[in-house]
Protein backbone atom coordinates (compact mmCIF):
# COMPACT_ATOMS: atom_id res chain seq x y z
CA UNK A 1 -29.44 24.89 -17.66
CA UNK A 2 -32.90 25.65 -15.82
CA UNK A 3 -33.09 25.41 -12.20
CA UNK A 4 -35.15 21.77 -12.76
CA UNK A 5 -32.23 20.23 -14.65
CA UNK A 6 -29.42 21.67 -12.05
CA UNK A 7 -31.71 19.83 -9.32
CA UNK A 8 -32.17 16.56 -11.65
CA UNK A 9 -28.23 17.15 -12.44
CA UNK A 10 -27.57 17.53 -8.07
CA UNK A 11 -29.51 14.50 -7.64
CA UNK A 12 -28.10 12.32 -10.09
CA UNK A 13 -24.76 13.24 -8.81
CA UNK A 14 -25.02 13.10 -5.61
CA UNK A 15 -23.32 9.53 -4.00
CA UNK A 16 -25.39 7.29 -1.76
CA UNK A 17 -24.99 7.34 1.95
CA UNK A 18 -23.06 4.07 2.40
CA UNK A 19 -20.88 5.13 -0.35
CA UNK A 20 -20.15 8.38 1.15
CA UNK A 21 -18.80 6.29 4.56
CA UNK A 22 -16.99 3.81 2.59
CA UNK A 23 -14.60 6.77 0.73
CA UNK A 24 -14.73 8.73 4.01
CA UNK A 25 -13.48 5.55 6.09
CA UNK A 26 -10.56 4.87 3.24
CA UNK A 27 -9.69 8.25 3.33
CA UNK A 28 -9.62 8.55 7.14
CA UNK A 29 -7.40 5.34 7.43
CA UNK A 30 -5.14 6.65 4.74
CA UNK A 31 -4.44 9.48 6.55
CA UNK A 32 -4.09 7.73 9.70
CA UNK A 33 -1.54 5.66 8.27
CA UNK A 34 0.84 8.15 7.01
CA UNK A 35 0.41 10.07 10.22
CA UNK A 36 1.27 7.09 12.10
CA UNK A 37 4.52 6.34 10.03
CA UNK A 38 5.53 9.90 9.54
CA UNK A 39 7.94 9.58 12.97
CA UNK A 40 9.39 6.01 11.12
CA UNK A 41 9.67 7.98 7.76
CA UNK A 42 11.96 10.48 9.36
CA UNK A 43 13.78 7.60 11.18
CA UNK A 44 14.33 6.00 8.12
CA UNK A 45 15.60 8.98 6.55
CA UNK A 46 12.68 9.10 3.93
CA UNK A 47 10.25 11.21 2.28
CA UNK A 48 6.83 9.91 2.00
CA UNK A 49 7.58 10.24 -1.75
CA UNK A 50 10.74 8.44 -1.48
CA UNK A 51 8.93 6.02 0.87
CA UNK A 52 6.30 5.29 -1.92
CA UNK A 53 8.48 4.90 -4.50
CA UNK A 54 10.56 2.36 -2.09
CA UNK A 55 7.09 0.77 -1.51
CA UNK A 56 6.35 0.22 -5.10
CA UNK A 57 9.69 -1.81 -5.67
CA UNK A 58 8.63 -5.09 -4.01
CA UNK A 59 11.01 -7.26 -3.82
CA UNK A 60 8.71 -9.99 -4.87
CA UNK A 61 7.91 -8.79 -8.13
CA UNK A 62 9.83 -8.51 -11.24
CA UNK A 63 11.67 -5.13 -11.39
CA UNK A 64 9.83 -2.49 -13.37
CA UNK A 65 11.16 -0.52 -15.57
CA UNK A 66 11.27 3.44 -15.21
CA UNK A 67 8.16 3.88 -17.21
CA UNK A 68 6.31 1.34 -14.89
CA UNK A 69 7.52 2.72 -12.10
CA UNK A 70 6.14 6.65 -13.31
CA UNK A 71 2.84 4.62 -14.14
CA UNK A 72 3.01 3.44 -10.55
CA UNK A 73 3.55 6.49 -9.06
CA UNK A 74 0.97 8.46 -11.35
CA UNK A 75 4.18 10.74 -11.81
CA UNK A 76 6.38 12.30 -14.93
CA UNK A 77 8.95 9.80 -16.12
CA UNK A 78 11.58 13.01 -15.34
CA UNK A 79 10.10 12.85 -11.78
CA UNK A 80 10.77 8.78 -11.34
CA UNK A 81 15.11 9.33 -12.56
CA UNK A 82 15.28 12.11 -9.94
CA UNK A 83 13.23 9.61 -6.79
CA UNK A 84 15.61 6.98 -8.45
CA UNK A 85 18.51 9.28 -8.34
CA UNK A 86 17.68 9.54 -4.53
CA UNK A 87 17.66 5.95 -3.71
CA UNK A 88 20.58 4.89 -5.78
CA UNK A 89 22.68 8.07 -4.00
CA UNK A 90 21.10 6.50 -0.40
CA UNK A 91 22.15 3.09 -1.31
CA UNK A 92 18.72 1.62 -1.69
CA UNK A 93 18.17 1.32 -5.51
CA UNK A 94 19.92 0.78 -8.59
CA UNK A 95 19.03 0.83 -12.15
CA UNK A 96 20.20 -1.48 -14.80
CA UNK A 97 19.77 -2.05 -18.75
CA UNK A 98 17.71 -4.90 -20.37
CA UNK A 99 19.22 -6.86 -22.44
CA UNK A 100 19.02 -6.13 -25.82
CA UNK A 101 17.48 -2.72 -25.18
CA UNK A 102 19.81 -0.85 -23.56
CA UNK A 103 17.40 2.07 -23.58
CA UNK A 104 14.91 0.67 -20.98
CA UNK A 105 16.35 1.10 -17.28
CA UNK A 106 14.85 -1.57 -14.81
CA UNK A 107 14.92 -0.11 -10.78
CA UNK A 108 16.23 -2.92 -8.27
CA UNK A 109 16.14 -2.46 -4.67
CA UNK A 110 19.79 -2.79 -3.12
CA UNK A 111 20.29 -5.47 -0.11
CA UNK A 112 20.31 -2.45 2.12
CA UNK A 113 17.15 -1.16 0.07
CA UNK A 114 15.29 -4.13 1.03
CA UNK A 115 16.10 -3.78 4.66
CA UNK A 116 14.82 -0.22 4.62
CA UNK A 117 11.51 -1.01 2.90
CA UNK A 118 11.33 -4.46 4.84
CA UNK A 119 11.52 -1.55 8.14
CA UNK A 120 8.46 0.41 6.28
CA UNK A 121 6.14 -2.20 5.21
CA UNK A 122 6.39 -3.07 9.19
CA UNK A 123 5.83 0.33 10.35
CA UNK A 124 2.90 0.60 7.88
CA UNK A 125 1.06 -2.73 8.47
CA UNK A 126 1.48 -2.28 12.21
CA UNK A 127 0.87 1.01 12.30
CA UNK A 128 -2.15 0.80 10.12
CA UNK A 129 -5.81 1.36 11.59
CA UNK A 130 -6.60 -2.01 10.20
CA UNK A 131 -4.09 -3.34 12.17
CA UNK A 132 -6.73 -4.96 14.65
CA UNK A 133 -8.74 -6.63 12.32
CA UNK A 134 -8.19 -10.38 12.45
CA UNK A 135 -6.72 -12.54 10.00
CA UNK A 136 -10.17 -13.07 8.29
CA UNK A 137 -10.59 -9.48 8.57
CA UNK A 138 -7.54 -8.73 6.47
CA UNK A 139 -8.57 -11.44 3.66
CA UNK A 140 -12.02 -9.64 3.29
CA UNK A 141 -11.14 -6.23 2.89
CA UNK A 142 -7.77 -7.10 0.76
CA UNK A 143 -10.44 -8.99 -1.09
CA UNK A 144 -12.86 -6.43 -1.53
CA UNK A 145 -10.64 -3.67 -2.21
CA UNK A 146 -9.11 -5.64 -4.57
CA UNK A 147 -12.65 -6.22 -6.38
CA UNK A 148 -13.29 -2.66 -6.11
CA UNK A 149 -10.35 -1.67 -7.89
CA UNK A 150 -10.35 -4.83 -10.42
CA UNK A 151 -7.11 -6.54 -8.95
CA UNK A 152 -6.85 -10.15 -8.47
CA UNK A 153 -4.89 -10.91 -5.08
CA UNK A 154 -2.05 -13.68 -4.70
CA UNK A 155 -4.56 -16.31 -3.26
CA UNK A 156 -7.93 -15.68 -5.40
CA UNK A 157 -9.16 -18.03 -7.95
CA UNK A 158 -11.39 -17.11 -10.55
CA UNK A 159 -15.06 -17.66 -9.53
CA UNK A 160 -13.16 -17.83 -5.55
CA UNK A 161 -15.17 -15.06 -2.94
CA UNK A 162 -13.51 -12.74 -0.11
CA UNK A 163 -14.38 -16.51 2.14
CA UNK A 164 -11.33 -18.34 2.40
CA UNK A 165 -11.41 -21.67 4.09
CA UNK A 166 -8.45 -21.01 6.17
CA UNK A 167 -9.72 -17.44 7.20
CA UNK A 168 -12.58 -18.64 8.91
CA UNK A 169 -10.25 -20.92 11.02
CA UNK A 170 -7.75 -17.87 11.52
CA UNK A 171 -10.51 -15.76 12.23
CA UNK A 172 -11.44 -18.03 15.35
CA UNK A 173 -7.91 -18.66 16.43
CA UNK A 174 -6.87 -14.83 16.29
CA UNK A 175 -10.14 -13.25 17.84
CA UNK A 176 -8.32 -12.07 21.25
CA UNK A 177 -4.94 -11.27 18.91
CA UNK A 178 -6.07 -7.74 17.71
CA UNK A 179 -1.95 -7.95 15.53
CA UNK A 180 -1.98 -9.33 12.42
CA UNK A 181 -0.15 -12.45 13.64
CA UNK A 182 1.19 -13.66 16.55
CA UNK A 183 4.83 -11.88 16.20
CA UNK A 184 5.42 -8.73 18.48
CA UNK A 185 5.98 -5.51 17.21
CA UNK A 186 8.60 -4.58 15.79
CA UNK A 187 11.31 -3.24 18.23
CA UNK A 188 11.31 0.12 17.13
CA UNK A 189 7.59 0.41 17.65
CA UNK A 190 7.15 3.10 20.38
CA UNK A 191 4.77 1.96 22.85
CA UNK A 192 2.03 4.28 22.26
CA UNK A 193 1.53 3.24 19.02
CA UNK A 194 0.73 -0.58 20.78
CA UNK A 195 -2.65 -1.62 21.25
């Protein structure tokens, strides 16, 4: 390559500005966030692989198999029975058969397993950086990181924007409320983690 095309190659490569802050910003709050939990993760008796994989089972959604759950955790299907192995030994998972295929294992969280993760997801969103944006706030960078990644979220339409009707109106009504709703936070929040 001559030393024109390495400097045509450079330039080509090389990411915009405000593209450059937008991946340094998620990074930075990523990292934020897990340093913020890591005292609840040891609390809670987890790992932050363990507490990934317990984040991944939402209780909302269908159970996924073990192959979902690998693709979920970009992980080796030998890696997912060994976290599983974990949270079925803890209490907080267990696996059962499909019927009819006996072969594919779906991963359930336990009663006590829901507790647990119910105690993470609240650590994480209050934990979170974002955790002072207002309710509008929330809706417009779900919605956007949702775009960027090419996810629909629960309450987008086709053709719908990151302006929801009711944000606007949450937006105004949670202004001096920097929590994501009106609840406090959770009891074992320590208090320097407030505000």
């Amino acid at each position: 390559m001559s030393g024109h095309d390495e400097v045509a190659f450079s330039a080509a490569t090389q990411p915009d500005e405000l593209t450059y802050d937008v991946v340094d910003l998620l990074l930075t709050a990523a990292s934020r966030t897990s340093a913020a939990i890591a005292a609840w993760l040891i609390d809670l008796e987890l790992t932050p692989v363990l507490a990934n994989a317990l984040w991944q089972l939402d209780p909302d959604r269908a159970a996924p198999s073990m192959r979902s759950l690998a693709v979920s955790l970009r992980c080796d299907p030998s890696t997912v029975t060994l976290l599983v192995d974990k949270l079925e030994r803890r209490g907080l998972a267990r696996r059962t058969a499909v019927v009819g295929n006996r072969r594919v294992k779906l991963v359930a969280l336990t009663p006590e397993g829901r507790r647990v993760r119910r105690e993470l997801v609240e650590a994480a969103t209050y934990a979170a950086p974002t955790a002072r944006l207002s309710r509008y706030e929330h809706a417009t960078l779900r919605d956007l990181l949702a775009k960027s990644l090419n996810e629909p979220t629960q309450d987008s339409a086709p053709g719908s924007g990151c302006v929801h009707e009711e944000a606007s109106a949450a937006a105004a009504s949670t202004a001096q409320n920097p929590w994501p709703s009106s609840a406090p936070a959770p009891a074992h929040m320590s208090p320097s983690w407030q505000g």
